[in-house]
Protein backbone atom coordinates (compact mmCIF):
# COMPACT_ATOMS: atom_id res chain seq x y z
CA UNK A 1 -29.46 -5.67 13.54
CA UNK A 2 -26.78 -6.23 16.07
CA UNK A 3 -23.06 -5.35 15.47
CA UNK A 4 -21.19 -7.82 14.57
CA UNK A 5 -18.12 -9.09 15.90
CA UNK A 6 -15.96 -9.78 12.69
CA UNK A 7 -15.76 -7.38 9.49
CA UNK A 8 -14.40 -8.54 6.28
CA UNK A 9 -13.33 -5.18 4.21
CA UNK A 10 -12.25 -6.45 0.25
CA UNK A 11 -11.44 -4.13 -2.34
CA UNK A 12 -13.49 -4.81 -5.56
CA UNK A 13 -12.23 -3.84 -8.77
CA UNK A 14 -13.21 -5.55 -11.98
CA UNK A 15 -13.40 -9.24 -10.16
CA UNK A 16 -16.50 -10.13 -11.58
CA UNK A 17 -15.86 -13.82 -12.08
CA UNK A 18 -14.12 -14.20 -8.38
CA UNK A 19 -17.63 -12.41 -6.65
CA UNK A 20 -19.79 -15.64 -5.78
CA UNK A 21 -16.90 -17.79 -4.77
CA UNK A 22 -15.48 -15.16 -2.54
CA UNK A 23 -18.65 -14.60 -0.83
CA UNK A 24 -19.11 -18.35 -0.73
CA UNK A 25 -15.98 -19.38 0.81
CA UNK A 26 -16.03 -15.92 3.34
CA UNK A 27 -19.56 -17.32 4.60
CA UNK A 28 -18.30 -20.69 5.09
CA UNK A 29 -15.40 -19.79 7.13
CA UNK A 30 -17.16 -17.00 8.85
CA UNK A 31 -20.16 -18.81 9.31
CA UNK A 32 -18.25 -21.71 11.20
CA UNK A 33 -16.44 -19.31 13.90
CA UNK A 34 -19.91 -18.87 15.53
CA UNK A 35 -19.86 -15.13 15.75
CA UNK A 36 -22.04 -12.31 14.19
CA UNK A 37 -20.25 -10.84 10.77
CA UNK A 38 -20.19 -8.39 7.49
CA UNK A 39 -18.50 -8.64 4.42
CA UNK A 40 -17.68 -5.18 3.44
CA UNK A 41 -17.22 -5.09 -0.40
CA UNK A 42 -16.01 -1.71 -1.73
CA UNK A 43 -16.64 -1.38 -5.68
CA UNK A 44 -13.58 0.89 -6.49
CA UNK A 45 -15.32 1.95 -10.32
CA UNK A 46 -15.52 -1.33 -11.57
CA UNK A 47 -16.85 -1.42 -15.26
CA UNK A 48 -17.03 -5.44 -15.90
CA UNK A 49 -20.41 -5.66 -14.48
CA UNK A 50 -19.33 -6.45 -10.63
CA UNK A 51 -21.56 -4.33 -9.29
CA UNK A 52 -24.47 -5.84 -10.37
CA UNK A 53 -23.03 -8.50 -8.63
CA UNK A 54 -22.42 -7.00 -5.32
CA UNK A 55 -25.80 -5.94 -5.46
CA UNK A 56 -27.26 -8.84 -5.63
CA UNK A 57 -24.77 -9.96 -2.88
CA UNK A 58 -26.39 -7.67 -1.17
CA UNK A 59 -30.52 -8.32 -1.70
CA UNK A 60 -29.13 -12.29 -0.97
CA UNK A 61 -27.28 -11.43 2.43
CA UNK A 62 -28.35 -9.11 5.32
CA UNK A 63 -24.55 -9.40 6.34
CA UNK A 64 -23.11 -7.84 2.94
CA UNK A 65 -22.76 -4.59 2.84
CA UNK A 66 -21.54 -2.79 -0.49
CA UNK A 67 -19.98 0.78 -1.30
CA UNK A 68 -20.04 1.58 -4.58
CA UNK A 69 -17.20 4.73 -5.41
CA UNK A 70 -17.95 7.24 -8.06
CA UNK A 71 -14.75 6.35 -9.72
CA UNK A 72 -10.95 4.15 -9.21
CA UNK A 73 -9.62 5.48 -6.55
CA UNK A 74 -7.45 2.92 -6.06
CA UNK A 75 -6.75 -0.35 -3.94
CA UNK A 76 -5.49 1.06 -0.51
CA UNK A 77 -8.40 4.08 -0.47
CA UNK A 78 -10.88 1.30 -0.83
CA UNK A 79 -9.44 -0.54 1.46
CA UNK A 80 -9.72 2.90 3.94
CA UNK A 81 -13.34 3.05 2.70
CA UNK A 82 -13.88 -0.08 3.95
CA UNK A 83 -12.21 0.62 7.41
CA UNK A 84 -14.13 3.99 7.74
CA UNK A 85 -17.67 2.03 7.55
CA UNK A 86 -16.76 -1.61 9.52
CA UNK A 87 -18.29 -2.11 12.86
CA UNK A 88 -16.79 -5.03 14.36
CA UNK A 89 -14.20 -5.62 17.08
CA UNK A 90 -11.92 -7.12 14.54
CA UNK A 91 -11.36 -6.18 11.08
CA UNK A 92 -10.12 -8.51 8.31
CA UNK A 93 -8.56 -7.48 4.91
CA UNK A 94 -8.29 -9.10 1.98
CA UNK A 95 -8.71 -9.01 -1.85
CA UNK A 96 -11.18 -10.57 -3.82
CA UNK A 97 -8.79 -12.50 -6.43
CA UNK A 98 -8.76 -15.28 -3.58
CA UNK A 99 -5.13 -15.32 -3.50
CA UNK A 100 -5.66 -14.37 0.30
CA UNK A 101 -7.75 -17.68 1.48
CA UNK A 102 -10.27 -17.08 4.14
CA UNK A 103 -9.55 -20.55 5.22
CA UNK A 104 -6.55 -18.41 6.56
CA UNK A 105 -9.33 -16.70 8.79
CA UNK A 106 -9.79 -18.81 11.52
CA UNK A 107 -5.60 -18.07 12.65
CA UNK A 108 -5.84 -14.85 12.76
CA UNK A 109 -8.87 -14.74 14.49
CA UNK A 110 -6.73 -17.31 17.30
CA UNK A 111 -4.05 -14.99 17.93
CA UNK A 112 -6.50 -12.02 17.99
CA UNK A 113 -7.98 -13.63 20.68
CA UNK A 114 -4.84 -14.17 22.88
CA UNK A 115 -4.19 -11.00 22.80
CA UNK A 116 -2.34 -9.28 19.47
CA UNK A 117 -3.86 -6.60 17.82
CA UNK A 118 -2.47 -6.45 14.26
CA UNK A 119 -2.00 -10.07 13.28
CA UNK A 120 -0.43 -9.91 9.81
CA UNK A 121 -0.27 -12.74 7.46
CA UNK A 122 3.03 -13.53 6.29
CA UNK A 123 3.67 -15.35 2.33
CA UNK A 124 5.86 -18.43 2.69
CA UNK A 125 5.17 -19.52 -0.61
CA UNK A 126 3.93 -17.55 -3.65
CA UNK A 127 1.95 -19.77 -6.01
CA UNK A 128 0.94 -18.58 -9.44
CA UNK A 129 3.64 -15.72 -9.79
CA UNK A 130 6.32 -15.64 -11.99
CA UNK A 131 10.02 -15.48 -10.74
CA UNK A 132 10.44 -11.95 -11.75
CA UNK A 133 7.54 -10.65 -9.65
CA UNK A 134 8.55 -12.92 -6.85
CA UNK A 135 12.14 -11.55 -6.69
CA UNK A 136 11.06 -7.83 -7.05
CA UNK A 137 8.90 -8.33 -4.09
CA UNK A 138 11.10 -9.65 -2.08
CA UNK A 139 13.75 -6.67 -2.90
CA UNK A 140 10.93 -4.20 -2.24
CA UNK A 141 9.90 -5.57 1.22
CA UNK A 142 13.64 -5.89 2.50
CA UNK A 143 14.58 -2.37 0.79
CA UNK A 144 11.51 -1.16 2.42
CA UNK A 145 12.78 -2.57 6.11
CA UNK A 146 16.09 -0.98 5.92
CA UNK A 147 15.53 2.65 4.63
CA UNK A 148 11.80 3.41 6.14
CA UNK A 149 11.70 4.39 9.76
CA UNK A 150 8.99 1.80 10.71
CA UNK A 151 9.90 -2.11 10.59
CA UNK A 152 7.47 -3.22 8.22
CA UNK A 153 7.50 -7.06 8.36
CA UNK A 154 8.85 -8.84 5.22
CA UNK A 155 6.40 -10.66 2.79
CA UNK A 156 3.70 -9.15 4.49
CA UNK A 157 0.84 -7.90 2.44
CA UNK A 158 -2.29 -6.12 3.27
CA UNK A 159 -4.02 -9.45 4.08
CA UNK A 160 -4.30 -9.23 8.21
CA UNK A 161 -6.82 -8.72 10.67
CA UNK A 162 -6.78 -5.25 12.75
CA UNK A 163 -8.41 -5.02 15.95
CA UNK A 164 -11.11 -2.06 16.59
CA UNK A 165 -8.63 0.15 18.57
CA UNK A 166 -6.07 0.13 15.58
CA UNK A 167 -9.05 0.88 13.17
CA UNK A 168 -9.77 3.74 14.87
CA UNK A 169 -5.94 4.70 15.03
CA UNK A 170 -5.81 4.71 11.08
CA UNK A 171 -9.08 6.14 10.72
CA UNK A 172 -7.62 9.15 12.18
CA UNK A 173 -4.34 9.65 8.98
CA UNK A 174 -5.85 10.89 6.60
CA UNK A 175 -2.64 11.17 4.03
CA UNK A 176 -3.74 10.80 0.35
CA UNK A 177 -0.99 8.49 -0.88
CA UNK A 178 -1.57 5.37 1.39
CA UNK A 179 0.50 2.43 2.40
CA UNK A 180 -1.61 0.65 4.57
CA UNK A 181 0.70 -1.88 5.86
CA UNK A 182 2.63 0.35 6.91
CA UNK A 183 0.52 2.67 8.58
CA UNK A 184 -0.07 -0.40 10.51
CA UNK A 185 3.20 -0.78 11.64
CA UNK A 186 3.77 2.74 12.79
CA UNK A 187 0.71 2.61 14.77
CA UNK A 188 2.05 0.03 16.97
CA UNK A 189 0.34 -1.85 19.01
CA UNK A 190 0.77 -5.68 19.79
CA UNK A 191 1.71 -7.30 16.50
CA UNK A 192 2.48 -10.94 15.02
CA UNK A 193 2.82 -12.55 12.09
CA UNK A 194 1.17 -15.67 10.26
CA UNK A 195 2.55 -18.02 7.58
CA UNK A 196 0.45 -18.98 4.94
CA UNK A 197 0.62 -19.99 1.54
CA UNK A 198 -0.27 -17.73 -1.24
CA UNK A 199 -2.57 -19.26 -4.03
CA UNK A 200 -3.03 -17.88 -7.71
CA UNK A 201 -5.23 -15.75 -8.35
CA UNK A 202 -9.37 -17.34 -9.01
CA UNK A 203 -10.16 -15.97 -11.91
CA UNK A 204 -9.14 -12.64 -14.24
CA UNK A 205 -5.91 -10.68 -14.45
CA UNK A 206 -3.38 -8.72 -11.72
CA UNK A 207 -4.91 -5.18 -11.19
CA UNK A 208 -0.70 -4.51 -10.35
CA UNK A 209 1.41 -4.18 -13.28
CA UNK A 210 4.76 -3.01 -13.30
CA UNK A 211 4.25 1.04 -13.36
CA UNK A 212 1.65 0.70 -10.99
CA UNK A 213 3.70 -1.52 -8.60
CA UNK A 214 6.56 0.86 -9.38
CA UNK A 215 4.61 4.08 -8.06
CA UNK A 216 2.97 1.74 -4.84
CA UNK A 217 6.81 1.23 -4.17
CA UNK A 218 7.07 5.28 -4.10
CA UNK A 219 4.30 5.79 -1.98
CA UNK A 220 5.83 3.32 0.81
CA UNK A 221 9.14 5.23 0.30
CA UNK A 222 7.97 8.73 0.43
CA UNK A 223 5.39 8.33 3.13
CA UNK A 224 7.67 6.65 5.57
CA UNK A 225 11.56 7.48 4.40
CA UNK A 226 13.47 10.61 4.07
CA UNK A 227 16.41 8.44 2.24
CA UNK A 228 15.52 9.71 -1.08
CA UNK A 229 16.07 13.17 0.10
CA UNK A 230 19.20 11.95 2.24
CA UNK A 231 20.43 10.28 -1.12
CA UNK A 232 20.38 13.70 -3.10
CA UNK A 233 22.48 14.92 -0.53
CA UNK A 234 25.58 12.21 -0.44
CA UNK A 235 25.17 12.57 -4.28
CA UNK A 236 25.85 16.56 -3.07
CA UNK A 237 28.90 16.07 -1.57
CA UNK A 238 30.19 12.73 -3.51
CA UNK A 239 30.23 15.60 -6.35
CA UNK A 240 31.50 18.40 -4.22
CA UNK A 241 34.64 16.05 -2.85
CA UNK A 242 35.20 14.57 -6.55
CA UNK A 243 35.77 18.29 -7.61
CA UNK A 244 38.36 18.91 -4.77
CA UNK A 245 40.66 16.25 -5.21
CA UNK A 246 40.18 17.02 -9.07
CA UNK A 247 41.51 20.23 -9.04
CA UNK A 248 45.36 19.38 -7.66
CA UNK A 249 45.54 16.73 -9.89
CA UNK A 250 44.57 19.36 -13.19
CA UNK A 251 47.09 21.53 -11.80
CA UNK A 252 49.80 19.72 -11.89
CA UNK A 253 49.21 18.15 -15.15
CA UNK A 254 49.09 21.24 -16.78
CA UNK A 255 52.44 21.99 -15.29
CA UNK A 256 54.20 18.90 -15.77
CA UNK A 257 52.84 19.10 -19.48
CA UNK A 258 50.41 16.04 -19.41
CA UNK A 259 47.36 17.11 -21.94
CA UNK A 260 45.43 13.71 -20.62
CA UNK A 261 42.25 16.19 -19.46
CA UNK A 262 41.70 18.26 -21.88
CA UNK A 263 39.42 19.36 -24.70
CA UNK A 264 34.91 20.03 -24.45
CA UNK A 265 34.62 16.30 -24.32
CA UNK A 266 35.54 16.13 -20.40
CA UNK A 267 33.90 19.41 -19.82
CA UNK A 268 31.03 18.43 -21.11
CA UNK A 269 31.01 15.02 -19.98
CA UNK A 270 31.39 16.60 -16.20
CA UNK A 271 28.61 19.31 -17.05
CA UNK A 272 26.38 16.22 -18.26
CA UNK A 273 27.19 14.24 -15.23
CA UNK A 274 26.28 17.42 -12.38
CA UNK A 275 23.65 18.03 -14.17
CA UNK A 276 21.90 14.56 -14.09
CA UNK A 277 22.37 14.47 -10.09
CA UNK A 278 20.91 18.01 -10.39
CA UNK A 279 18.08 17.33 -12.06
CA UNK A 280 17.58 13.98 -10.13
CA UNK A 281 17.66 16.11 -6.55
CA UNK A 282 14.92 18.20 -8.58
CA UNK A 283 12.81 15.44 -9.07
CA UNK A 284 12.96 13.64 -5.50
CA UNK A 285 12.15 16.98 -4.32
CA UNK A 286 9.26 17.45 -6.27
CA UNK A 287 7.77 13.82 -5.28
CA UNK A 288 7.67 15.09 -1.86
CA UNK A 289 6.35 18.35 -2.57
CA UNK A 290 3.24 16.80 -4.97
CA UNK A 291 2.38 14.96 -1.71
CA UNK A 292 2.60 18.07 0.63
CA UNK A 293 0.40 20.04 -2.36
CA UNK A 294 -2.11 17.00 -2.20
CA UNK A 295 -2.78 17.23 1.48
CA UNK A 296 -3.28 20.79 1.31
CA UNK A 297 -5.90 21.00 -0.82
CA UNK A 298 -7.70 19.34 1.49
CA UNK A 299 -9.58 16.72 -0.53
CA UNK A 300 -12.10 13.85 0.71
CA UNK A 301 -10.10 11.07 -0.10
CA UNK A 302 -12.87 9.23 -1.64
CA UNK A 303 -16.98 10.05 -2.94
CA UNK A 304 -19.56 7.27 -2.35
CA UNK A 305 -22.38 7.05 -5.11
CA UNK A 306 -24.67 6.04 -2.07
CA UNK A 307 -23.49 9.16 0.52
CA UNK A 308 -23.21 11.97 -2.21
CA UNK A 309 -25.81 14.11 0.07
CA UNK A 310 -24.61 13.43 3.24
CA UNK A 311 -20.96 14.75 4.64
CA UNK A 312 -18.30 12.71 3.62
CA UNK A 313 -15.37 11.07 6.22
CA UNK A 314 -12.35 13.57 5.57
CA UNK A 315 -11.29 14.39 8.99
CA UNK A 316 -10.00 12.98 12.31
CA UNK A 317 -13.07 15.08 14.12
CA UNK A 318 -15.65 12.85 11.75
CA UNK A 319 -14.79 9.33 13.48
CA UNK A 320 -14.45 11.01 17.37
């Protein structure tokens, strides 16, 4: 089989319902750019019976090619699991809730071809989401932009199409706790963005709820800021200068007789207070620690049912 010269990498997790239609509309799109293709579909421990499905993707189409994880993992090691295994000269990611259209494809694919090598597609309109989740996003991607120290673009998702050389740049970070899109921002390379419009999701429910959004927003902070760490600090000497210019002014209230500040109430209230930023410091601290304690063990970030007795892609040395 020759290689092909497009791969489509979606994440699969509990999409049952969305399966057929994705493939159907990928093959269309793909099938009309004229080019040799695969449709990498990475099961990431679905239990709804997709898997089935893939596999019978698979037995249907020579060009689908299926990797079935021993467990969740999550969305954005999937997504690597799909990157580790693709073969073409361009890579295109998406999900499978076909809020990404492939009709989308075919512009990527033009700009590729003149010459970018990330070509990110870029939400103008957000169909299907409620106004809460469309105004936390758009806090989180321009929060994101000013305190991370790559410019990741706003309303830019994971949907975009990488070419080979930036594959092979991301194969080689290997950092548990992933944010993809902005890995491929920090990689560089020659990058442009895409309107399109969002559409609702095909079928089922978000696999993002609130906490889990909430933690993918600490991953993108962690892995690419030290503000958190910077922001424990101006609370450090916030408290420090509070105290200085506290102490003239106790002093000479007690001696001009003014009893306005005192009592355990505003002792305690100021022990309460320090103590909070304290404990806060503590726990920024520890977020970046639990990362530094999950790289060190040393981990494969993913297990494939399929590969369980053949070495697994953990290193930088694995793709050279």
């Amino acid at each position: 089989m020759s290689s092909p010269r497009y791969s489509i990498v979606v994440p699969v997790f509990n999409e049952s319902e969305s399966l057929r239609e994705l493939h159907r509309r990928v093959s269309q799109v793909m099938n009309g750019l004229g080019q040799p293709w695969e449709l990498i579909l990475v099961d990431d421990g679905s239990n709804d019976g997709s898997n089935a499905i893939l596999q019978e993707l698979r037995k249907e189409d020579s060009q689908v090619v299926v990797l079935t994880f021993t467990r969740n993992f999550g969305h954005q090691i999937a997504v690597t699991a799909g990157l580790d295994h693709v073969r073409g000269e361009a890579t295109i990611i998406m999900d499978a809730d076909l809020q990404d259209p492939p009709e989308v494809i075919p512009e990527l694919v033009t700009r590729w071809q003149e010459g970018y090598e990330v070509v990110y597609a870029v939400r103008s309109e957000r169909e299907g989401e409620t106004w809460f989740k469309r105004v936390t996003a758009s806090l989180f991607y321009r929060m994101i932009y000013r305190i991370t120290d790559v410019k990741i673009p706003p309303d830019s998702g994971d949907f975009r199409l990488l070419d080979r050389k930036v594959v092979i740049a991301i194969r080689r970070m290997r950092e548990h706790h992933r944010f993809l899109r902005g890995m491929a921002s920090w990689v560089g390379f020659r990058q442009i963005g895409v309107p399109y419009q969002r559409r609702p999701r095909y079928a089922g429910q978000t696999k993002y709820p609130l906490q889990k959004m909430l933690r993918f927003g600490l991953t993108a902070v962690t892995g690419f800021s030290y503000f958190p760490l910077q922001l424990a600090t101006y609370f450090g000497f916030a408290s420090a200068g509070l105290s200085l210019l506290a102490i003239p002014v106790v002093v000479v209230l007690r001696l001009t007789g003014v009893r306005a500040l005192v009592g355990q109430a505003t002792t305690l209230a100021v022990v309460l207070f320090l103590g909070g930023v304290q404990l806060i410091s503590l726990g920024i601290l520890g977020e970046y620690l639990g990362r530094i304690y999950d790289e060190v063990r040393g981990r494969p970030l993913y297990l494939l049912r399929e590969d369980l007795d053949q070495e697994q892609p953990n290193s930088a040395s694995y793709f050279e």
